[in-house]
Protein backbone atom coordinates (compact mmCIF):
# COMPACT_ATOMS: atom_id res chain seq x y z
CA UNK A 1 60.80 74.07 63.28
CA UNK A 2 61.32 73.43 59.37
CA UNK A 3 65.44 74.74 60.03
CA UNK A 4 67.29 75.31 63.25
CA UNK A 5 66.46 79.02 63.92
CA UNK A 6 65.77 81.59 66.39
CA UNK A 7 62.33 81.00 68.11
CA UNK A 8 60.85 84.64 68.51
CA UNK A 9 64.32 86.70 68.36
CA UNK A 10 64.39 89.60 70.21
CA UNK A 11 67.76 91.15 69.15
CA UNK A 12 68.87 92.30 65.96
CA UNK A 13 71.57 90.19 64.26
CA UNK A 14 74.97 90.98 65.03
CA UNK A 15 77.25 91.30 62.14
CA UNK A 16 80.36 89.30 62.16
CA UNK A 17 82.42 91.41 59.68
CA UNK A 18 81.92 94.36 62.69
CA UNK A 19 83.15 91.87 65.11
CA UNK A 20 86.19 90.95 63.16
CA UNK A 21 86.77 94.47 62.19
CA UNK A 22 86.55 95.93 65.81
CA UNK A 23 87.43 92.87 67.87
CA UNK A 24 84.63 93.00 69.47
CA UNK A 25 84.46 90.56 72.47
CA UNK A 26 81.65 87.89 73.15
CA UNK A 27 80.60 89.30 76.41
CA UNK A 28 82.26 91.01 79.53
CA UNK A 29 84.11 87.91 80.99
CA UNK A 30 85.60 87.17 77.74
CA UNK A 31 88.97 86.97 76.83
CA UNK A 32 90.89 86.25 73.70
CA UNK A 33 93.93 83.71 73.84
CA UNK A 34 95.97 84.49 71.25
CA UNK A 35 98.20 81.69 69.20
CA UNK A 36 95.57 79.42 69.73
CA UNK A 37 95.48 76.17 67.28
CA UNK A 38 93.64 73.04 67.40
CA UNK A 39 94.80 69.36 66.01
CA UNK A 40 93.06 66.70 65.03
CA UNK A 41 91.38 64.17 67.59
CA UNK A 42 94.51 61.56 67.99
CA UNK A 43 96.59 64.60 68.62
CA UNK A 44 96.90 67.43 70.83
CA UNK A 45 97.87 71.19 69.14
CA UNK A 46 100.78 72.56 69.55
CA UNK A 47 100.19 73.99 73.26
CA UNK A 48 99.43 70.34 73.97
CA UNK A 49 95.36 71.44 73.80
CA UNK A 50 92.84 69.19 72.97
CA UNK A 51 89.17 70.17 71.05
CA UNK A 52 85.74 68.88 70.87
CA UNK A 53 82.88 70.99 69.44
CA UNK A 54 79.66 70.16 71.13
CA UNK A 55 75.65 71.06 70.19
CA UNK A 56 72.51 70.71 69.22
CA UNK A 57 71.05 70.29 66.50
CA UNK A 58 66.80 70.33 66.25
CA UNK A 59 67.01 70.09 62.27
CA UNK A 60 70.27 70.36 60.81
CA UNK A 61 71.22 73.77 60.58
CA UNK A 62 73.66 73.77 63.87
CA UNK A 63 74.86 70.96 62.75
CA UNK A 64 75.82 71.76 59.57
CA UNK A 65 77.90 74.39 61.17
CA UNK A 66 79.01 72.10 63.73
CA UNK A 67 80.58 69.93 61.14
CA UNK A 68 82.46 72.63 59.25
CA UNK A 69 83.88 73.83 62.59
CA UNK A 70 84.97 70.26 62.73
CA UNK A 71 86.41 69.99 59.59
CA UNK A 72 88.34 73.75 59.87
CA UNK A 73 89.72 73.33 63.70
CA UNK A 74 89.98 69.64 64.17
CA UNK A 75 89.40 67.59 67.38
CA UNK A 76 86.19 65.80 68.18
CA UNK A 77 82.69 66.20 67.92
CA UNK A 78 79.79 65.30 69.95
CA UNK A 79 75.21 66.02 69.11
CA UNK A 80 73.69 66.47 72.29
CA UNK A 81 70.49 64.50 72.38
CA UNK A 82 67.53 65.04 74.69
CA UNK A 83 65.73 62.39 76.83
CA UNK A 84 62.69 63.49 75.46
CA UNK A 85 62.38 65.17 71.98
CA UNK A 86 61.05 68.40 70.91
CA UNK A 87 57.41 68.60 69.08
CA UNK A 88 57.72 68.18 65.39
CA UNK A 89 55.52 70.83 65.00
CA UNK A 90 57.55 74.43 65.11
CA UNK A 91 54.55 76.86 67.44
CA UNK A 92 54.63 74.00 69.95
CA UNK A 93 58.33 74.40 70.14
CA UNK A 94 58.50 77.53 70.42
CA UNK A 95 56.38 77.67 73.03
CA UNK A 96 58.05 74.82 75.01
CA UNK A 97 61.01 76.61 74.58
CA UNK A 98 59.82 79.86 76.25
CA UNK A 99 57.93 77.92 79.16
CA UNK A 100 61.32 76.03 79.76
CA UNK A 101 62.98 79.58 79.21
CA UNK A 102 60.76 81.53 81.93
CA UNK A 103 61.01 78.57 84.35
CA UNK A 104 64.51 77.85 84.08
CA UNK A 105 63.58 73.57 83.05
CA UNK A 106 67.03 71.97 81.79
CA UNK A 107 65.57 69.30 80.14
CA UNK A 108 67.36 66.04 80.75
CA UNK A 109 70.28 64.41 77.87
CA UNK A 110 71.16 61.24 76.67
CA UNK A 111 74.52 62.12 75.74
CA UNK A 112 77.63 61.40 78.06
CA UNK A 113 80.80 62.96 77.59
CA UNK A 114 82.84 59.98 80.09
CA UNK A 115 86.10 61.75 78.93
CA UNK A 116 85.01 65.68 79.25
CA UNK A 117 88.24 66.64 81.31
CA UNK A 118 90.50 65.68 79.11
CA UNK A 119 89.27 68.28 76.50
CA UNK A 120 90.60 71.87 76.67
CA UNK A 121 88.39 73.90 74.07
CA UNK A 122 85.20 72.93 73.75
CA UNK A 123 82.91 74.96 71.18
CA UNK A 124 79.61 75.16 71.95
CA UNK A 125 77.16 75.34 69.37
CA UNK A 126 73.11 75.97 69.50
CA UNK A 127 70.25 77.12 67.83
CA UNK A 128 68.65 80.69 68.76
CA UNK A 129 66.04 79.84 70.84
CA UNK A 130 63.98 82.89 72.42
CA UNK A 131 67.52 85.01 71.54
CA UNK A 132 69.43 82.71 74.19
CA UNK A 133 71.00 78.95 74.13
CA UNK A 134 68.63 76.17 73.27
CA UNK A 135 67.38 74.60 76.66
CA UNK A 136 69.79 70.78 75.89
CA UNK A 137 72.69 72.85 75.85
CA UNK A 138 72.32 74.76 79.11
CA UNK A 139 71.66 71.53 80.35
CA UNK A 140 74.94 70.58 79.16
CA UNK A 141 76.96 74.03 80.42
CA UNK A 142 74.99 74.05 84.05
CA UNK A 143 75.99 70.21 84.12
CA UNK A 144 79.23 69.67 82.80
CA UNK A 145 82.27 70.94 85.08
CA UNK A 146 84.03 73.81 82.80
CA UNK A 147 86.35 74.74 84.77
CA UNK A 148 89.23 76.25 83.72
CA UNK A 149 88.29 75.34 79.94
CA UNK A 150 88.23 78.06 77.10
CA UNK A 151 84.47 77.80 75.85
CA UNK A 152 83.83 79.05 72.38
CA UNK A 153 79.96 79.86 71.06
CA UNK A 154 78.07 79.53 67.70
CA UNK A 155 74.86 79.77 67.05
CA UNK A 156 72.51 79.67 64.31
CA UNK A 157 69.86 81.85 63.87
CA UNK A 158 66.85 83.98 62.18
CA UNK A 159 67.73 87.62 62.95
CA UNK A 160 68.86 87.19 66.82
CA UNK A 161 72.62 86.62 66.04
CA UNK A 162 74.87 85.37 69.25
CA UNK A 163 71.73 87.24 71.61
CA UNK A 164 72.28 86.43 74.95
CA UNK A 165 73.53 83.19 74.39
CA UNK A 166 77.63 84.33 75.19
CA UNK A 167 76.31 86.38 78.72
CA UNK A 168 74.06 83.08 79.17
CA UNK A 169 76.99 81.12 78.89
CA UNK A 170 79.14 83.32 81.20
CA UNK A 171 77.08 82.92 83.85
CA UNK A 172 76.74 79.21 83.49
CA UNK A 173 80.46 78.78 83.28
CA UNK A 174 82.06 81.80 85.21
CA UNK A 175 85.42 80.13 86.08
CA UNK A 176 85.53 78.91 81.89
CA UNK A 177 87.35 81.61 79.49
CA UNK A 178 85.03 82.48 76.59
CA UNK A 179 86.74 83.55 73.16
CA UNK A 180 84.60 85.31 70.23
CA UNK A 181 81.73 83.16 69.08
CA UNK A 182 80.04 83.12 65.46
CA UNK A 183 76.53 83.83 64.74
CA UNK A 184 75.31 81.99 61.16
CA UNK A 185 71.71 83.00 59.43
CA UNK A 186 70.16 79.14 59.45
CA UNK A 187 69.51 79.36 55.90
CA UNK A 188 72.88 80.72 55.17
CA UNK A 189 74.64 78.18 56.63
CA UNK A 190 75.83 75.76 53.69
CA UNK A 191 77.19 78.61 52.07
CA UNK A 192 79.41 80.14 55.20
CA UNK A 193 82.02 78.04 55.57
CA UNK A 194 84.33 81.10 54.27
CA UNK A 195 82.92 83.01 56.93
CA UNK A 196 83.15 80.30 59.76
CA UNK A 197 87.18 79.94 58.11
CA UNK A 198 87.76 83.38 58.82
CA UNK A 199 86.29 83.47 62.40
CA UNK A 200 88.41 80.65 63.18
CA UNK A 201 91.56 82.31 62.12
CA UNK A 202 90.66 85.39 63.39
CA UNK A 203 90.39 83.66 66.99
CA UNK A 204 93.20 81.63 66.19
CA UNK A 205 91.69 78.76 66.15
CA UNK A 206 92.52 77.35 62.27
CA UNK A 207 94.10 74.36 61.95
């Protein structure tokens, strides 16, 4: 892929002024916690919480976002990186992707969190791959023990928006609370950090 994107979307993008305006939720088992603020990394928020924003990133675009959620909510941040890394080329991608996809692969990570439990909001970021979570980061959610943490999605994307990735995530992490994730156009991303600001205070999650 030339951009983090959705590989073959299969949803139609989901507007976040609707979600803001309606309060739409991310998904069934979510749940909004309201009052919630982050600090930075040497310091906990004011409901003694601590934040890391996790993804992956194939070109850039996720972690561009990544870095302005960093910058707007505080706490730490952490690229998941895969054993083995994805074809340069973007149609053999895509179609790794949706063999790993159908078969349910979780390809293996490089990245170790040692100090995961210590964490209590963890964003979750990804590319749209086949309308869903990019393969590393279910890796990460059907590895990592969640428990008990509030979980909080964005994804960049081509026309999919947040797809399946929330339910996805649900499932993966059914005893994690999920707040309202964020859904960025790949190529829009450099110019959303007003949007991603908003989100953030609209989930109270503005530092």
């Amino acid at each position: 892929m030339s951009k983090d994107s959705s590989v073959a979307p299969d949803q139609s993008r989901r507007s976040f002024m609707k979600l803001a305006a309606t309060g739409l939720l991310v998904g069934a088992a979510t749940q909004i916690i309201p009052g919630l603020s982050t600090a930075n990394a040497a310091e906990k928020d004011a409901h003694g919480r601590k934040v890391l924003v996790v993804f992956y990133s194939r070109s850039g675009n996720t972690r561009d976002m990544a870095n302005q959620i960093h910058a707007l909510a505080g706490g730490d941040i952490v690229e998941l990186q895969t054993v083995n890394p994805y074809p340069t080329e973007y149609r053999a991608t895509t179609e790794q992707a949706r063999r790993e996809l159908d078969s349910g692969y979780k390809p293996p990570l490089t990245t170790k969190i040692a100090n995961l439990a210590s964490y209590d909001v963890i964003f979750v970021g990804s590319p749209s791959w086949w309308g869903t979570y990019a393969a590393p980061v279910k890796t990460f959610l059907s590895d990592a023990d969640l428990s008990g943490k509030t979980l909080v999605p964005f994804i960049t994307h081509e026309g999919s928006g947040l797809g399946r990735g929330p339910a996805d995530m649900a499932k993966l992490c059914p005893r994690a609370t999920l707040l309202e994730g964020l859904a960025v156009r790949g190529g829009s991303v450099k110019n959303a950090r007003g949007d991603v600001e908003s989100w953030l205070r609209i989930i109270g999650m503005k530092k």
